[in-house]
C-alpha atoms as a PDB file:
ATOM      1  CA  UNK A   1       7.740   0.303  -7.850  1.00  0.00           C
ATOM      2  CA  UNK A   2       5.070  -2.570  -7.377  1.00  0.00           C
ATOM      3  CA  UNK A   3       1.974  -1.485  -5.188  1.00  0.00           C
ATOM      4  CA  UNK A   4       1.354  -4.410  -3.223  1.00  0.00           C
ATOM      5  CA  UNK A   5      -1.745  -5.383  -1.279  1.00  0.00           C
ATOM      6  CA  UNK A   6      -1.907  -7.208   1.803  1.00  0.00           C
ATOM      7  CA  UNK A   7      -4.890  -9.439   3.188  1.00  0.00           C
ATOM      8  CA  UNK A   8      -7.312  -7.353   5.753  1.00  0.00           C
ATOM      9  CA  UNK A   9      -8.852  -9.622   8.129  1.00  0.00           C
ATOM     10  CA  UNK A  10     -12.514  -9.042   8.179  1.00  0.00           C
ATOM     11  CA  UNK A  11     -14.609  -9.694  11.132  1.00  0.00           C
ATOM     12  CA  UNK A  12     -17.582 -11.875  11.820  1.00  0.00           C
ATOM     13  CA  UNK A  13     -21.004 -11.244   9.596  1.00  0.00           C
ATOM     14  CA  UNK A  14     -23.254  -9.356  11.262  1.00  0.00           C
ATOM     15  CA  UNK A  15     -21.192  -9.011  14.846  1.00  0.00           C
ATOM     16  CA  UNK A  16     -21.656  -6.025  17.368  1.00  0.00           C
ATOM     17  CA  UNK A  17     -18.249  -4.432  18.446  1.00  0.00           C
ATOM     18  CA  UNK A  18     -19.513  -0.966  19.887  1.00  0.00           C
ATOM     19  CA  UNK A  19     -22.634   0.315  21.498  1.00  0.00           C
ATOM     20  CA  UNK A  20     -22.716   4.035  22.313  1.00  0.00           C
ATOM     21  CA  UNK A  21     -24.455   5.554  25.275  1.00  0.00           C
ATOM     22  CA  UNK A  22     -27.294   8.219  23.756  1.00  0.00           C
ATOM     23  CA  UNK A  23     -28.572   9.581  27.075  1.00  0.00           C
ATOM     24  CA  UNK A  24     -26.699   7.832  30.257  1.00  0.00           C
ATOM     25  CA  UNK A  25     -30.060   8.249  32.600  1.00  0.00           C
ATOM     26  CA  UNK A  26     -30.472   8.774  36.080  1.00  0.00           C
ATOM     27  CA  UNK A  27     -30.909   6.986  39.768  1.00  0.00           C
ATOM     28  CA  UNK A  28     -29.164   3.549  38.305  1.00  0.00           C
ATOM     29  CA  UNK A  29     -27.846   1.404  41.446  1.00  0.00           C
ATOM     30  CA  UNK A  30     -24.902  -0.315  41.740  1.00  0.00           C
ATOM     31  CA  UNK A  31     -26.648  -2.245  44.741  1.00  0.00           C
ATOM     32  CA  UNK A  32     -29.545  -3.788  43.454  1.00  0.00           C
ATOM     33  CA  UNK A  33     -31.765  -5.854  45.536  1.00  0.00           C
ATOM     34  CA  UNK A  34     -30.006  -9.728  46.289  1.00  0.00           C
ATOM     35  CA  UNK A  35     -26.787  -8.671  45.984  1.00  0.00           C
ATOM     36  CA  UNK A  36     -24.842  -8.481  49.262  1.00  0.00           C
ATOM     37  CA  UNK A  37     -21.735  -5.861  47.540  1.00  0.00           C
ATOM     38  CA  UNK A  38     -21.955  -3.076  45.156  1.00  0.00           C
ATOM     39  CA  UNK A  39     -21.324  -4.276  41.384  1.00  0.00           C
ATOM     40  CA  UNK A  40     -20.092  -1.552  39.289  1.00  0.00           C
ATOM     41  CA  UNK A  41     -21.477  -3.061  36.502  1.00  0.00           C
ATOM     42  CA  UNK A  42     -24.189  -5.679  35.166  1.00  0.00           C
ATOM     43  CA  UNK A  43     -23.684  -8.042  32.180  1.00  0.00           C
ATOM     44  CA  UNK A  44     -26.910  -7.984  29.785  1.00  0.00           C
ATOM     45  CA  UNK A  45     -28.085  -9.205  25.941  1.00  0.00           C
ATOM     46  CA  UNK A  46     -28.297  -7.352  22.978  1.00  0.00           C
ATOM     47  CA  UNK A  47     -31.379  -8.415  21.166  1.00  0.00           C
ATOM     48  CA  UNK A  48     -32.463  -8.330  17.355  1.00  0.00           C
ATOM     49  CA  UNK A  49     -32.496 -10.952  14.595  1.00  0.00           C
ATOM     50  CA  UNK A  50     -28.993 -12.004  15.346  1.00  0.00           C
ATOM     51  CA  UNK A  51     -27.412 -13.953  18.602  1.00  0.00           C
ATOM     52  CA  UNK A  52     -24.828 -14.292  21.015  1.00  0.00           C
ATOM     53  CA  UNK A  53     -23.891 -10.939  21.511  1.00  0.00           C
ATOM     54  CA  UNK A  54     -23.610  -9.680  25.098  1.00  0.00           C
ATOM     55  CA  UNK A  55     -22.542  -6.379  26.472  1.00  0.00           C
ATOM     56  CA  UNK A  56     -20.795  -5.511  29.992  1.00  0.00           C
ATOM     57  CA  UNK A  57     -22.845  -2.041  30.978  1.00  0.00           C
ATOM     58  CA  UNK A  58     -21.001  -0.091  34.044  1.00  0.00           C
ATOM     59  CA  UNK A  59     -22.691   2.140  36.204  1.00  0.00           C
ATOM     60  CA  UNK A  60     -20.868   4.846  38.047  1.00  0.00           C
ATOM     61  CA  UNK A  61     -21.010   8.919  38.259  1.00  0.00           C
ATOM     62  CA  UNK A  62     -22.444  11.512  40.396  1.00  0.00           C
ATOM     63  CA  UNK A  63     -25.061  14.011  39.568  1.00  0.00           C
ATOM     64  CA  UNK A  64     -24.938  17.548  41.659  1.00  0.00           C
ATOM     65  CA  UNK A  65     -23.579  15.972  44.540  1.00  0.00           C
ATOM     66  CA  UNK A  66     -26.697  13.462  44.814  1.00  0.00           C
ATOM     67  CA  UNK A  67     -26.324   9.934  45.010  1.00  0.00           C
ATOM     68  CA  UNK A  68     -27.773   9.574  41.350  1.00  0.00           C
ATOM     69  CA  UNK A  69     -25.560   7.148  39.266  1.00  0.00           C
ATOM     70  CA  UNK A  70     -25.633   7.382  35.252  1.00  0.00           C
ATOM     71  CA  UNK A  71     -24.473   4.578  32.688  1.00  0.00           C
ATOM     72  CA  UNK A  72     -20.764   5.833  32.171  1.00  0.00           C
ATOM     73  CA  UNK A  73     -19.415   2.931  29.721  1.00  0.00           C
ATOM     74  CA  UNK A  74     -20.183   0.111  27.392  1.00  0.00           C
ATOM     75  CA  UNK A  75     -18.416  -2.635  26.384  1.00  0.00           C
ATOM     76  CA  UNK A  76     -19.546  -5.347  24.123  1.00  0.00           C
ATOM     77  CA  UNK A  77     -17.636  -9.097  25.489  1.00  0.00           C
ATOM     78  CA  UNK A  78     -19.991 -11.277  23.035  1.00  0.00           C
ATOM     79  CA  UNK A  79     -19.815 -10.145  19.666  1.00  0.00           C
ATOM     80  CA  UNK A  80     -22.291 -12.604  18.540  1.00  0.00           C
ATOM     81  CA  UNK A  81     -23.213 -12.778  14.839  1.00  0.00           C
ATOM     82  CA  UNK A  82     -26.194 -12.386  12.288  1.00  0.00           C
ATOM     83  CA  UNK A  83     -27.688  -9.368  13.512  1.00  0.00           C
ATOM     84  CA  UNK A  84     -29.004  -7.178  10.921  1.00  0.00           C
ATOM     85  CA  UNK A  85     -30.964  -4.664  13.916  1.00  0.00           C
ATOM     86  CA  UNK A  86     -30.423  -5.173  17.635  1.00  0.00           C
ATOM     87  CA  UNK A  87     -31.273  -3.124  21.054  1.00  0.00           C
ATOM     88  CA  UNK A  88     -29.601  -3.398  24.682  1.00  0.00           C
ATOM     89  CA  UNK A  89     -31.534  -5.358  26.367  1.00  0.00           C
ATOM     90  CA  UNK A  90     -31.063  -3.483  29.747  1.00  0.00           C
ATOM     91  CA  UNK A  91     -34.117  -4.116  31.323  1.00  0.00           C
ATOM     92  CA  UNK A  92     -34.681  -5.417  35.136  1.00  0.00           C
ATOM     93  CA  UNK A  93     -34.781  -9.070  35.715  1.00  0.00           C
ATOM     94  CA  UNK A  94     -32.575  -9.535  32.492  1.00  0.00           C
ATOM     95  CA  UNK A  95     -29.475  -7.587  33.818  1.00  0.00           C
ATOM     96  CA  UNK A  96     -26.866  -9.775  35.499  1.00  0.00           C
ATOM     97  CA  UNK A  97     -23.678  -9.727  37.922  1.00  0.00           C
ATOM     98  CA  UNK A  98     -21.642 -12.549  35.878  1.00  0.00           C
ATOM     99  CA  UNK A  99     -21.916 -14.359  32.749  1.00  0.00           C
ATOM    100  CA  UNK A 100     -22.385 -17.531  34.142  1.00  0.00           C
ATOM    101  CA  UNK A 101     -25.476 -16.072  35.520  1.00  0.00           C
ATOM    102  CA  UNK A 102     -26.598 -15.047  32.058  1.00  0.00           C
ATOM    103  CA  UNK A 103     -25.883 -17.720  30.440  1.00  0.00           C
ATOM    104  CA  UNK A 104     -27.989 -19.560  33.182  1.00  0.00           C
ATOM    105  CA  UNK A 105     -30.724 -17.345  32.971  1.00  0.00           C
ATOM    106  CA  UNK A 106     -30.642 -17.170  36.872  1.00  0.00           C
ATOM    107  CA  UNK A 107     -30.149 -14.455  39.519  1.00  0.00           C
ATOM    108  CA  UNK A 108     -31.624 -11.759  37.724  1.00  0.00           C
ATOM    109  CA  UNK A 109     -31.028  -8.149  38.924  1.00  0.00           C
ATOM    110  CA  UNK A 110     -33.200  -4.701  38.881  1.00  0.00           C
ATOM    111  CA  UNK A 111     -30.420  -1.855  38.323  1.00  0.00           C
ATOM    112  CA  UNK A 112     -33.528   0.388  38.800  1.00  0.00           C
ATOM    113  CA  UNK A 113     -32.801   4.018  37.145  1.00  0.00           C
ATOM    114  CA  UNK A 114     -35.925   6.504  35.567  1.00  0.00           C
ATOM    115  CA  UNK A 115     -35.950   5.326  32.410  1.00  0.00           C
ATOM    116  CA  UNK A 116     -34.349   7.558  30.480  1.00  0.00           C
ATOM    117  CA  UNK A 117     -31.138   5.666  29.679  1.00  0.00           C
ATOM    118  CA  UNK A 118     -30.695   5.651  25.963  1.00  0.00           C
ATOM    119  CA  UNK A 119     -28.216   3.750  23.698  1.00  0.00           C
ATOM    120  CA  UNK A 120     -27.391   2.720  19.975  1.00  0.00           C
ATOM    121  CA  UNK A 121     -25.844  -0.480  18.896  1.00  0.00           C
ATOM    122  CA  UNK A 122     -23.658  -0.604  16.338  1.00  0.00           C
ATOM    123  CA  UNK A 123     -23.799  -3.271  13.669  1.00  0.00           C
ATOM    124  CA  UNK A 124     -21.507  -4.538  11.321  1.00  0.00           C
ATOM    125  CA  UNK A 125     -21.902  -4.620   7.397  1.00  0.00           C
ATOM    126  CA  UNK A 126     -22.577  -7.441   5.606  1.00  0.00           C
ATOM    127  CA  UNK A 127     -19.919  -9.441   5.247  1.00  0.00           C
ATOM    128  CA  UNK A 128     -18.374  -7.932   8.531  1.00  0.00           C
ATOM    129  CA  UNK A 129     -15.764  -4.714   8.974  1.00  0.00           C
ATOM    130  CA  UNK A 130     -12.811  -5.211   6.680  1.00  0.00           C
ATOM    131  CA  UNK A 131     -14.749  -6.276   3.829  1.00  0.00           C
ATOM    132  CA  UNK A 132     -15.446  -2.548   1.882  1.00  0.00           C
ATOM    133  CA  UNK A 133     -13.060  -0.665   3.311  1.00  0.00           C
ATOM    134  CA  UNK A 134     -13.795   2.253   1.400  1.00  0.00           C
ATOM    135  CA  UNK A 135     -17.657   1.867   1.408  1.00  0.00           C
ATOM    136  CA  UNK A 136     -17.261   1.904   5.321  1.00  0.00           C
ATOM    137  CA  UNK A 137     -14.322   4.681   5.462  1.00  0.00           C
ATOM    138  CA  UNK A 138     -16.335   6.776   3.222  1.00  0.00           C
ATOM    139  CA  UNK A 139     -13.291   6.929   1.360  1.00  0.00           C
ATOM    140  CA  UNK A 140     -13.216   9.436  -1.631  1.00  0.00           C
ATOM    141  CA  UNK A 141      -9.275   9.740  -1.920  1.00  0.00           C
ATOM    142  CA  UNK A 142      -6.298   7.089  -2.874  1.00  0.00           C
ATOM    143  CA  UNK A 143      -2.865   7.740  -1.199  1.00  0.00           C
ATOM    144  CA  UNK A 144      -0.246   6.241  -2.710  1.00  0.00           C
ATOM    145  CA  UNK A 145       3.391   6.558  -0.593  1.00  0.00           C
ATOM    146  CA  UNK A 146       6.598   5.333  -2.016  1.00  0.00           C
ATOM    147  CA  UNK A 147      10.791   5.669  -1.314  1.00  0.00           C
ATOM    148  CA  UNK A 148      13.374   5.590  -3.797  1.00  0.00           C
ATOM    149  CA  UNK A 149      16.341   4.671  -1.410  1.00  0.00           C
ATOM    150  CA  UNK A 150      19.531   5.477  -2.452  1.00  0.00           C
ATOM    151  CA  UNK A 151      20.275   2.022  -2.539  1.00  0.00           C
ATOM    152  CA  UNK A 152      18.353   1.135  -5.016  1.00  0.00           C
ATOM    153  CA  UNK A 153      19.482  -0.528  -7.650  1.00  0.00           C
ATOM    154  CA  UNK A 154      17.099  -0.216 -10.524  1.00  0.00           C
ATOM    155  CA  UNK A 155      16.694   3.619  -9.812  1.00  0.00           C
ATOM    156  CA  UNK A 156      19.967   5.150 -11.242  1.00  0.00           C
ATOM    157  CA  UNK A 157      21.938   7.726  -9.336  1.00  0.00           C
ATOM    158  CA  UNK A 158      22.836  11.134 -11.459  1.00  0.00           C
ATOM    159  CA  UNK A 159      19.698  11.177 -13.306  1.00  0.00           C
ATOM    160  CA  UNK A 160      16.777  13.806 -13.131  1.00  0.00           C
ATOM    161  CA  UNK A 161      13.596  12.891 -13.199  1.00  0.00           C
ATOM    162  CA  UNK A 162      10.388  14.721 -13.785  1.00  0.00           C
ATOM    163  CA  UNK A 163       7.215  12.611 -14.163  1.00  0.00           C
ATOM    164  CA  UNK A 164       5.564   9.711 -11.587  1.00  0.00           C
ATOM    165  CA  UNK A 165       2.891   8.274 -12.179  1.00  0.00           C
ATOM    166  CA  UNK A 166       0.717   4.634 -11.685  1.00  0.00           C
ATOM    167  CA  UNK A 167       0.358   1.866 -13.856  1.00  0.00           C
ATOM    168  CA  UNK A 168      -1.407  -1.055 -13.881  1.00  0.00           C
ATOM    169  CA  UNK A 169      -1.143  -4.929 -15.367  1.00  0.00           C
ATOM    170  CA  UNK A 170       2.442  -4.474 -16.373  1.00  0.00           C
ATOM    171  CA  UNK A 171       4.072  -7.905 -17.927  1.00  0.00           C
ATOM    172  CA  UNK A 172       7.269  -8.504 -16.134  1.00  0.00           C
ATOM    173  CA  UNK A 173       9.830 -12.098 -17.056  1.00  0.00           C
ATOM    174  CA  UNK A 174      11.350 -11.261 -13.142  1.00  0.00           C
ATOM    175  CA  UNK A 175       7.204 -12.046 -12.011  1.00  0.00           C
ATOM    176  CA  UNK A 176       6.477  -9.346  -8.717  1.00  0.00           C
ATOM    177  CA  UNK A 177       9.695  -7.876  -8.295  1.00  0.00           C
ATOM    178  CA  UNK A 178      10.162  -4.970  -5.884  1.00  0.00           C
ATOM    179  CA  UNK A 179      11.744  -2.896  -8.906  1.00  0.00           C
ATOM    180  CA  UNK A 180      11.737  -3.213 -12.705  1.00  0.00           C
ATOM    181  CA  UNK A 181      13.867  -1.488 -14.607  1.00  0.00           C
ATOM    182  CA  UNK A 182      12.513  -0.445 -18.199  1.00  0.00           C
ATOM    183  CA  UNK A 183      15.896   0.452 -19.764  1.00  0.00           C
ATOM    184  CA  UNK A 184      18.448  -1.354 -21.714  1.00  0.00           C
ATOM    185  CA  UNK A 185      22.008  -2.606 -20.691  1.00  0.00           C
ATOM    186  CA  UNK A 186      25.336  -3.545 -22.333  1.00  0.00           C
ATOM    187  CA  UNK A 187      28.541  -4.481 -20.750  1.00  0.00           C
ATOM    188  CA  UNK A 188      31.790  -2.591 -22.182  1.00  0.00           C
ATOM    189  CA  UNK A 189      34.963  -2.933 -22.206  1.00  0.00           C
ATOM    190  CA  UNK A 190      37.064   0.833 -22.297  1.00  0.00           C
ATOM    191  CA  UNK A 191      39.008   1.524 -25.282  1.00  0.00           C
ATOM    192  CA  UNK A 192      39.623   4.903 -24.885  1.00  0.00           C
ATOM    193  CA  UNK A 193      38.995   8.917 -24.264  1.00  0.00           C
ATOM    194  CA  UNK A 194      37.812  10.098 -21.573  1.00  0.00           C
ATOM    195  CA  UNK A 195      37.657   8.309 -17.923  1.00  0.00           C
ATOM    196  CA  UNK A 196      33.560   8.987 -17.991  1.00  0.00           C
ATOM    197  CA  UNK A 197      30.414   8.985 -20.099  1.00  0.00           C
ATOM    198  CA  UNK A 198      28.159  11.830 -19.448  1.00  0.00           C
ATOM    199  CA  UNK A 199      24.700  10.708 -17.976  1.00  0.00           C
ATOM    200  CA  UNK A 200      21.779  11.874 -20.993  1.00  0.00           C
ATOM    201  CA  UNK A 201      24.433  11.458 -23.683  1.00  0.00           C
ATOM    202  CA  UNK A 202      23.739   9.807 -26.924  1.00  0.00           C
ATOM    203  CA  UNK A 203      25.806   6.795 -28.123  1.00  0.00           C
ATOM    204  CA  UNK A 204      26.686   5.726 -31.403  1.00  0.00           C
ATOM    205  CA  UNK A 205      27.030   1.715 -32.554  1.00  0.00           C
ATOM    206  CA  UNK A 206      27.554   0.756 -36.141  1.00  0.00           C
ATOM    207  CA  UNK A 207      25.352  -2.248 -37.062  1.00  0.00           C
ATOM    208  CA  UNK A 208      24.334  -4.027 -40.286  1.00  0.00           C
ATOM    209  CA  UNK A 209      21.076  -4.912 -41.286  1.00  0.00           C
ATOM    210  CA  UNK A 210      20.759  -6.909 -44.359  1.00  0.00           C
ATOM    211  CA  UNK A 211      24.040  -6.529 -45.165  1.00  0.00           C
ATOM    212  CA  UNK A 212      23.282  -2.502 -45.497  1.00  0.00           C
ATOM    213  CA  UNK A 213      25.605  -0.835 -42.640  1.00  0.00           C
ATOM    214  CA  UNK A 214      23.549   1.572 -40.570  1.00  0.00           C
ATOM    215  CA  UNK A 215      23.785   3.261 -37.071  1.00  0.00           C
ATOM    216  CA  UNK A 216      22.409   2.232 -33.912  1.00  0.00           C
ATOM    217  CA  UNK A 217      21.567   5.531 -31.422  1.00  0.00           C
ATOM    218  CA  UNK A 218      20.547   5.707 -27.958  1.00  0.00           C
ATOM    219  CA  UNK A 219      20.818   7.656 -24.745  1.00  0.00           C
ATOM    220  CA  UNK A 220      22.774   6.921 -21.241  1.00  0.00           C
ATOM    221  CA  UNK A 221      20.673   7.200 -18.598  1.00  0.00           C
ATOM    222  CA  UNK A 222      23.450   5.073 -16.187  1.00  0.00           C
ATOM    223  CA  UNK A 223      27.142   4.604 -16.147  1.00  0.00           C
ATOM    224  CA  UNK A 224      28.482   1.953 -14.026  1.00  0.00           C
ATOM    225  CA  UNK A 225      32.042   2.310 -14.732  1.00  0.00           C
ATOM    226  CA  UNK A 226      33.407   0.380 -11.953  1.00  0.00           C
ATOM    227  CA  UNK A 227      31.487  -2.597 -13.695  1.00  0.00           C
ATOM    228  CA  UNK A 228      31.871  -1.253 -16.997  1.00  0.00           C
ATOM    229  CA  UNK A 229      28.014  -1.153 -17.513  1.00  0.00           C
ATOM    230  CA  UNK A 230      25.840   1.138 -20.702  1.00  0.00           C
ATOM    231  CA  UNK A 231      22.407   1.687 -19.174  1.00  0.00           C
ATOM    232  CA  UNK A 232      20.587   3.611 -21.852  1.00  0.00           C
ATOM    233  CA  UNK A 233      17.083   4.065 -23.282  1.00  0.00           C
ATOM    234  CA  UNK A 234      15.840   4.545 -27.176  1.00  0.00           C
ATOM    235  CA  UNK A 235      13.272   6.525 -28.510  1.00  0.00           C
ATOM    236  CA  UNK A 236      11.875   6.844 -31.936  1.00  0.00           C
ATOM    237  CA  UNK A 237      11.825  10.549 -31.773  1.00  0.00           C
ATOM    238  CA  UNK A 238      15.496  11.232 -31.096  1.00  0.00           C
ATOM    239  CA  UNK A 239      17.522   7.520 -32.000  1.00  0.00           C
ATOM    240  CA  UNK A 240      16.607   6.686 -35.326  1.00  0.00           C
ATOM    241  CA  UNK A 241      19.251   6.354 -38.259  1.00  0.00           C
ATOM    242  CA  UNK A 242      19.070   9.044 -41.275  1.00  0.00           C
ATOM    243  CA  UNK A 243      16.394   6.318 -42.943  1.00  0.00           C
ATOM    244  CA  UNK A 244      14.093   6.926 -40.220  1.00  0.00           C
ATOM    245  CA  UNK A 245      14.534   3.758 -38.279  1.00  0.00           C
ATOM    246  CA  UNK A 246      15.501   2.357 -35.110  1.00  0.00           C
ATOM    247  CA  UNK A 247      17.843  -0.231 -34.539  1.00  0.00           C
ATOM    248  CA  UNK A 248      19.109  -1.675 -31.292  1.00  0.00           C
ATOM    249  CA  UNK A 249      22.411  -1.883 -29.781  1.00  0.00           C
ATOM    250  CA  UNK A 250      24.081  -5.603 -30.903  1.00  0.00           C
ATOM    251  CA  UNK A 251      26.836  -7.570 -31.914  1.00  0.00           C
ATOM    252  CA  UNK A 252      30.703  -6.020 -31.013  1.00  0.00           C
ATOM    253  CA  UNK A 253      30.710  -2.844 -32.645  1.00  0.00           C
ATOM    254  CA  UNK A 254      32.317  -0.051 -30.856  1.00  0.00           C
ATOM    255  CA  UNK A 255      30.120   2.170 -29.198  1.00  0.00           C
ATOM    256  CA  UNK A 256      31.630   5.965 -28.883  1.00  0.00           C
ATOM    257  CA  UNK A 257      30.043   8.966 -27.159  1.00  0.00           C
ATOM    258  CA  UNK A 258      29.076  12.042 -29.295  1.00  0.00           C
ATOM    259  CA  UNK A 259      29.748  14.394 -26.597  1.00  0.00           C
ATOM    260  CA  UNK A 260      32.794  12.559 -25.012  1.00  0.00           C
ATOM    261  CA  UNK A 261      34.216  10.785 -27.724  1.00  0.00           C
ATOM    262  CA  UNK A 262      34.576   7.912 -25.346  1.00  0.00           C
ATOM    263  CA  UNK A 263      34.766   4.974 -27.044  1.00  0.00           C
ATOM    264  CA  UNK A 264      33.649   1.379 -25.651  1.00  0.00           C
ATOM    265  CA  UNK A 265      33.761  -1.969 -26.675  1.00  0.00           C
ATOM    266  CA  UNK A 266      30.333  -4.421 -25.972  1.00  0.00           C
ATOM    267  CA  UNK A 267      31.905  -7.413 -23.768  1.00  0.00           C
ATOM    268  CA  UNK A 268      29.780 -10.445 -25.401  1.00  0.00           C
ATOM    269  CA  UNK A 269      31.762 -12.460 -22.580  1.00  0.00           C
ATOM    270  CA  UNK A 270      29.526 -10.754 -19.784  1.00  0.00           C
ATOM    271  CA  UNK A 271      26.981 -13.011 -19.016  1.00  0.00           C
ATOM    272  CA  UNK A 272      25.346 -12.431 -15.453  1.00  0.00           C
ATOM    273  CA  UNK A 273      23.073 -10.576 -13.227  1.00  0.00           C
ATOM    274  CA  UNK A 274      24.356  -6.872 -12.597  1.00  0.00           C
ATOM    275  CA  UNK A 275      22.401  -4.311 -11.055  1.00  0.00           C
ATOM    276  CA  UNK A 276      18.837  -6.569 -10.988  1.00  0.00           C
ATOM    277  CA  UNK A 277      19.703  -6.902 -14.344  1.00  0.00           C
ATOM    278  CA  UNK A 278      20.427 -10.439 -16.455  1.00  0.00           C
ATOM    279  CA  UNK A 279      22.736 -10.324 -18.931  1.00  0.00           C
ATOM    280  CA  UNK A 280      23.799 -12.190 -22.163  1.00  0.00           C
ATOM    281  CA  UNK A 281      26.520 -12.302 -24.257  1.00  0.00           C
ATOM    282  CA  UNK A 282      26.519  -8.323 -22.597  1.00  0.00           C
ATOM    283  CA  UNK A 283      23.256  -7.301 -23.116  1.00  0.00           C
ATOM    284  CA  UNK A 284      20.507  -7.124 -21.025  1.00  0.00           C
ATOM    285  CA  UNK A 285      16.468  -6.351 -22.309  1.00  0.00           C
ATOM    286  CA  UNK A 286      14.432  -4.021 -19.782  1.00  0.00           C
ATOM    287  CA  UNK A 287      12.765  -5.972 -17.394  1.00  0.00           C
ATOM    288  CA  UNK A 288       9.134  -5.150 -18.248  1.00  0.00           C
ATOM    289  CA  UNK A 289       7.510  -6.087 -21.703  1.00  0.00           C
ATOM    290  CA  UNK A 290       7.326  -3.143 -23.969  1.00  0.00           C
ATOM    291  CA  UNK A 291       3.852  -1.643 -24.611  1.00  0.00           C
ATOM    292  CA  UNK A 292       2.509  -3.945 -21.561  1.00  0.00           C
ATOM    293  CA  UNK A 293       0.174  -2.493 -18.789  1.00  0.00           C
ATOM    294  CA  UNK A 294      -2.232   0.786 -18.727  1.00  0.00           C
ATOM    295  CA  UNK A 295      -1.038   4.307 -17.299  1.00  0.00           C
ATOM    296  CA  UNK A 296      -3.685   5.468 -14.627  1.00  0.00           C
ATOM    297  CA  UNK A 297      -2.352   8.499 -13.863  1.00  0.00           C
ATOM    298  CA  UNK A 298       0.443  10.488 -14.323  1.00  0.00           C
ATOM    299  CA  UNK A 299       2.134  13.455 -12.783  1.00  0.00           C
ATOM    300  CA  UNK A 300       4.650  15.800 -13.886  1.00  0.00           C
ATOM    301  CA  UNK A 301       6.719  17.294 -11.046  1.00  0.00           C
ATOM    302  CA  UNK A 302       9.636  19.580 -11.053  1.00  0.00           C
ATOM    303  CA  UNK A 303      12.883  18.088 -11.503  1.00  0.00           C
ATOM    304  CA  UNK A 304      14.451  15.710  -9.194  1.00  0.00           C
ATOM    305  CA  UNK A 305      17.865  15.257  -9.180  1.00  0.00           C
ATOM    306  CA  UNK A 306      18.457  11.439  -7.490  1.00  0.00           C
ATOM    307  CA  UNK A 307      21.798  11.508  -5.468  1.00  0.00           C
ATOM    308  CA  UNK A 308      24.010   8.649  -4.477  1.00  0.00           C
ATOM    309  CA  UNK A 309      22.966   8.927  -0.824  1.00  0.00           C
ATOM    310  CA  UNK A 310      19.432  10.478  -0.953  1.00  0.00           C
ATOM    311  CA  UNK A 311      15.961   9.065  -0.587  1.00  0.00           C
ATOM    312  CA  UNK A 312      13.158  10.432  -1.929  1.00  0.00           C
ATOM    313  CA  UNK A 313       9.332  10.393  -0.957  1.00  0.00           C
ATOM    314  CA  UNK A 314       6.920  10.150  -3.301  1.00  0.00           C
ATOM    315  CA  UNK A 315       3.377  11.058  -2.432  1.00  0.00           C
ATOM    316  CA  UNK A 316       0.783  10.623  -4.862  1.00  0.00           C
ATOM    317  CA  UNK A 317      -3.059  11.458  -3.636  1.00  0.00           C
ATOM    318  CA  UNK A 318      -5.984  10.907  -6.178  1.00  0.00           C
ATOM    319  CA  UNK A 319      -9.428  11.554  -5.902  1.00  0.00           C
ATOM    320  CA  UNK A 320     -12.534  10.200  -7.295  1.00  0.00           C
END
């Protein structure tokens, strides 16, 4: 299964999205001198190197019973950009009731208080949030989260599995498909024995190579009889000839089943897609090209049987 990766939409360079209250302070009004109602909150800069940020500051809260109000939120309705350091500037005469006052420069307000009101503005990396997301998450871990539905195709029902693991850069003719299927194919047509193949059993196919007759081995890994469909794999280890080498299924020799005896005949006829496979004249290659991409990582697990109407979760976390 393809990881894919989606864009992430990074913000402005250099904005301000949060500014957190250190020490909320004392004896801040929310009826300042020129203003005929209470505000519950005053509209003010942030200053440093960048501009255009502006933060909404609301004043509110009780202290022992007094009438002693504190700075109880923050909220940032400017992000602004290019600031590389920056400071509330809460100060009197540069505190407002609306923006279009601000923006003015007019009708600026004392929200009095002793002083002691503290807070920390935030500021966004270079290149804005979104941009590192693990330099910023402080990410040290890679999760990896994947289902094999039961439906699909390219993940065979019956079979046990016992390894997962990641690979990169693999060469695939079907481009980004959602599956690829690294096994072989061959339509059949039944001649014979028993109704069934038996899923990890080997299969026999006389060939001839240079006029020399020799044997083609290899190992069912699917059995689609209701399509009559071979989906098998070969490995050097276990499916070469008595000479030492391995040939591939071809041609229209009959394939039997050296635990079955079923024997099969290749339909060269069959020439379509079956199961996210494309065949010709009844054969179809893997869909990824052999020896192509680099294993990352790899995992054995314990067995897995896959089921015709199971899905299972894989959950692969790496760290680094």
């Amino acid at each position: 299964m393809p990881i894919t990766t989606n864009e992430v939409v990074t913000t402005t360079d250099g904005a301000v999205y949060t500014v957190i209250i250190g020490t909320p302070g004392n004896n801040y009004t929310s009826s300042p001198a020129g203003v005929v109602n209470q505000i519950p909150f005053y509209y003010c800069r942030i200053a440093g190197d960048g501009s255009g940020a502006v933060a909404k500051v609301t004043v509110g809260g009780v202290d022992d019973g007094a009438a002693a109000s504190t700075i109880t939120k923050i909220e940032v309705v400017r992000g602004g950009s290019g600031y590389s350091y920056a400071t509330l500037d809460f100060v009197a005469g540069r505190v407002y009731e609306s923006l279009a006052d601000l923006d003015a420069g007019v009708n600026g307000l004392n929200p009095l208080g002793d002083g002691s009101f503290t807070s920390t503005v935030i500021i966004s990396p270079p290149g804005g949030w979104g941009t590192d997301l693990v330099r910023e998450l402080g990410g040290t871990r890679v999760g990896v989260f994947s289902s094999l539905n039961y439906d699909i195709s390219d993940f065979l029902t019956d079979v046990t599995f016992r390894q997962v693991g990641l690979m990169k850069d693999i060469v695939s003719a079907q481009g980004n498909p959602t599956t690829i299927a690294a096994y072989y194919g061959v339509a059949v047509t039944d001649l014979g024995g028993t109704a069934n193949f038996t899923i990890g059993e080997t299969i026999r196919q006389p060939v001839t190579v240079d006029g020399v007759s020799k044997f083609a081995y290899a190992q069912i890994v699917g059995w689609d009889r209701t399509n009559g469909v071979i989906r098998y794999i070969q490995d050097p280890k276990l499916h070469t000839d008595t000479d030492g080498n391995l040939y591939p299924l071809e041609g229209n020799g009959y394939i039997t089943g050296l635990t079955t005896n079923k024997i099969v005949e290749p339909n060269q006829d069959f020439s379509e897609d079956n199961g996210g496979q494309t065949f010709a004249a009844g054969y179809a290659p893997p869909e990824v090209t052999k020896f192509s991409g680099t294993m990352v990582y790899l995992s054995n697990v314990s067995p897995v049987l896959r089921g015709a109407t199971q899905t299972e979760k894989v959950s692969i976390i790496i760290s680094y």
